[in-house]
C-alpha atoms as a PDB file:
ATOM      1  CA  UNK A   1     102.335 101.327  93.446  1.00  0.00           C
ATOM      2  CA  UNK A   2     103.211 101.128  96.782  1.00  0.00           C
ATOM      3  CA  UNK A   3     106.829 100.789  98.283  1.00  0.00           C
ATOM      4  CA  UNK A   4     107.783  97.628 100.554  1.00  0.00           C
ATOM      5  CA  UNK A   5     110.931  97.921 102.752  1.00  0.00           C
ATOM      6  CA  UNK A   6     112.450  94.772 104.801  1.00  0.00           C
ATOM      7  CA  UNK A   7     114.465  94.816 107.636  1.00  0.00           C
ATOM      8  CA  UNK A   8     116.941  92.723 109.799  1.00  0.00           C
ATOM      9  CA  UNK A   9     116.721  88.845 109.165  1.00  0.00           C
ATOM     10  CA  UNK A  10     113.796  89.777 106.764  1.00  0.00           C
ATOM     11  CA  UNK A  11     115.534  91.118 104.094  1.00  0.00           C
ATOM     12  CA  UNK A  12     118.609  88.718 104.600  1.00  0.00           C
ATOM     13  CA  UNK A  13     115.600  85.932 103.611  1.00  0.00           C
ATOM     14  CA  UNK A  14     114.337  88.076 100.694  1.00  0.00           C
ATOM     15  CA  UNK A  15     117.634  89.160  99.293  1.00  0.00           C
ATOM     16  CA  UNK A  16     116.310  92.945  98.482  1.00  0.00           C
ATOM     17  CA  UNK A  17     115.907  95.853 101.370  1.00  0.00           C
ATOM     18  CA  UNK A  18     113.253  96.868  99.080  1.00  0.00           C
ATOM     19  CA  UNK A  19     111.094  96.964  95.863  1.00  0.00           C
ATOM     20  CA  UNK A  20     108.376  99.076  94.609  1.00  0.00           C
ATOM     21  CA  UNK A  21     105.165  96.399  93.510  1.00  0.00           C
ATOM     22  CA  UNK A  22     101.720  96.999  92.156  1.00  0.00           C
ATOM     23  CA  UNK A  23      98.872  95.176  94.727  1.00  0.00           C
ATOM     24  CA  UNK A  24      95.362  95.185  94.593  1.00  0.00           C
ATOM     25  CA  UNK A  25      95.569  93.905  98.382  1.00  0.00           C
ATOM     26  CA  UNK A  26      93.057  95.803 100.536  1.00  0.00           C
ATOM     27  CA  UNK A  27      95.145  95.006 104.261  1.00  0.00           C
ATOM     28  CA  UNK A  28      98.646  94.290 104.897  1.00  0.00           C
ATOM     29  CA  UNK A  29      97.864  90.436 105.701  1.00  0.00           C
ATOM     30  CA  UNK A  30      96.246  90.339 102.046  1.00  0.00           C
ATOM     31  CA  UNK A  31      99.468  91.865 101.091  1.00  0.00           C
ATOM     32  CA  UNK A  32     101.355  89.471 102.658  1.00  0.00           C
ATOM     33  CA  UNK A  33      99.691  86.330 100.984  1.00  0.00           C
ATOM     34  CA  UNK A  34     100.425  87.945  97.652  1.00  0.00           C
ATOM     35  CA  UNK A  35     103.915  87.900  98.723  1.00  0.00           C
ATOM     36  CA  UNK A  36     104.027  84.915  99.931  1.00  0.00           C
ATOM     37  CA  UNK A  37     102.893  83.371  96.644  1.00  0.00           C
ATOM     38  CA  UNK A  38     105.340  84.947  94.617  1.00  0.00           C
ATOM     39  CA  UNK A  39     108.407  82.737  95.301  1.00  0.00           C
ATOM     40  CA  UNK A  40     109.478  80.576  97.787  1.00  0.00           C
ATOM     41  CA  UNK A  41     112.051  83.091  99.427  1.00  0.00           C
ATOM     42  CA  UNK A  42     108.900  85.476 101.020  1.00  0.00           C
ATOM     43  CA  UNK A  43     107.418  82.164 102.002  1.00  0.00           C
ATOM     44  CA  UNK A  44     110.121  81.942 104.140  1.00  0.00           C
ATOM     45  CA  UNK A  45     110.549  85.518 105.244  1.00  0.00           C
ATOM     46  CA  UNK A  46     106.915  85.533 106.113  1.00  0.00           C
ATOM     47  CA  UNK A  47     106.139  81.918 107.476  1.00  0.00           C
ATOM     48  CA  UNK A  48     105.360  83.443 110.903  1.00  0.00           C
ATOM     49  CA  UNK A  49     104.308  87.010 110.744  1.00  0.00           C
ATOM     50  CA  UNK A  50     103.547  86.749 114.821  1.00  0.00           C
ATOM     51  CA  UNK A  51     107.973  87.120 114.800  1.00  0.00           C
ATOM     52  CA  UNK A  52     107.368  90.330 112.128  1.00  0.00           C
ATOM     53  CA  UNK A  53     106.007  93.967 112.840  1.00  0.00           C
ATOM     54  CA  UNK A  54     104.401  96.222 110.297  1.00  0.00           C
ATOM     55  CA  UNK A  55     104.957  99.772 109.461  1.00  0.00           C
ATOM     56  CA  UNK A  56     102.121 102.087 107.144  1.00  0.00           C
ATOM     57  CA  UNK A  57     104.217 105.192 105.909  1.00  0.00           C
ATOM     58  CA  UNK A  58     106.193 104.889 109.441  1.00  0.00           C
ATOM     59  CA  UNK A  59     103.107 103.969 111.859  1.00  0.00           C
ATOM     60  CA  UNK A  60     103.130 100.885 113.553  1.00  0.00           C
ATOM     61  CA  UNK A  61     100.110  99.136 112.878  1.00  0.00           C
ATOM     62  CA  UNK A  62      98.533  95.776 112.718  1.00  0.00           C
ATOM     63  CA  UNK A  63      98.296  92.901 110.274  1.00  0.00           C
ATOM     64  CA  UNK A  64      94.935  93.815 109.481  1.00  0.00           C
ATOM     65  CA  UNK A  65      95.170  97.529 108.703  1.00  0.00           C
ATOM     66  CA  UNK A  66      94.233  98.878 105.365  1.00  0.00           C
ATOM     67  CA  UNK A  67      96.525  99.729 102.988  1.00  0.00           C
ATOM     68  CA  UNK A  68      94.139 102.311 101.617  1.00  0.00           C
ATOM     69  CA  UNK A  69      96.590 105.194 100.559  1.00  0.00           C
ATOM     70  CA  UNK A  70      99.183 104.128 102.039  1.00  0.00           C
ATOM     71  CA  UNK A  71     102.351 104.589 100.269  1.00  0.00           C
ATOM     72  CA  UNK A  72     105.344 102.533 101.958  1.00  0.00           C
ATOM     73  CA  UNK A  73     104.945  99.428 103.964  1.00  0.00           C
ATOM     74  CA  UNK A  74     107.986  98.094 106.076  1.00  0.00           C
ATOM     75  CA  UNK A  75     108.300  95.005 107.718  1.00  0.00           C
ATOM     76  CA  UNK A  76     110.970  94.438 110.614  1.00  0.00           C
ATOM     77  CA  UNK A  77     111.254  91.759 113.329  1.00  0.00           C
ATOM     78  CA  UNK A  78     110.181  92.960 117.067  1.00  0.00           C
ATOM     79  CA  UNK A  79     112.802  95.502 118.546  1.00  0.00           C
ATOM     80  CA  UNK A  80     114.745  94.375 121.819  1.00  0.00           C
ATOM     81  CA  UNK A  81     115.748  96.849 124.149  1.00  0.00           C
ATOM     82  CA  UNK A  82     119.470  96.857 125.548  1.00  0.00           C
END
């Protein structure tokens, strides 16, 4: 089981801040086509992942980074300073 939390306009798209699922998905962007093909609202949230960032247990990272023991995933659109 791993833990996915969504941020900003990404959770407003997905309706949930954030669920616990089961994957087999070896890297995040495996993850995210799992998503993806769930229902039509990830589709959405994740129709461009070049807007999105990606968290493993709090480190940024990279769309192709394993999820190997990872235990929390978070996706979040880029941060703007100000």
């Amino acid at each position: 089981m791993i833990d996915v939390m969504y941020f900003a306009w990404v959770r407003e798209r997905i309706g949930v801040p954030s669920e616990r699922i089961e994957t087999s998905a070896p890297t995040v962007a495996a993850l995210v086509d799992e998503l993806k093909a769930r229902e039509e609202r990830y589709a959405a949230a994740f129709e461009d992942v070049s807007a999105l960032r990606v968290a493993l247990d709090q480190e940024l990272t990279d769309f192709d980074a394993s999820l190997e023991g990872v235990r929390e995933v978070a996706f979040f659109p880029p941060m703007t300073g100000g």
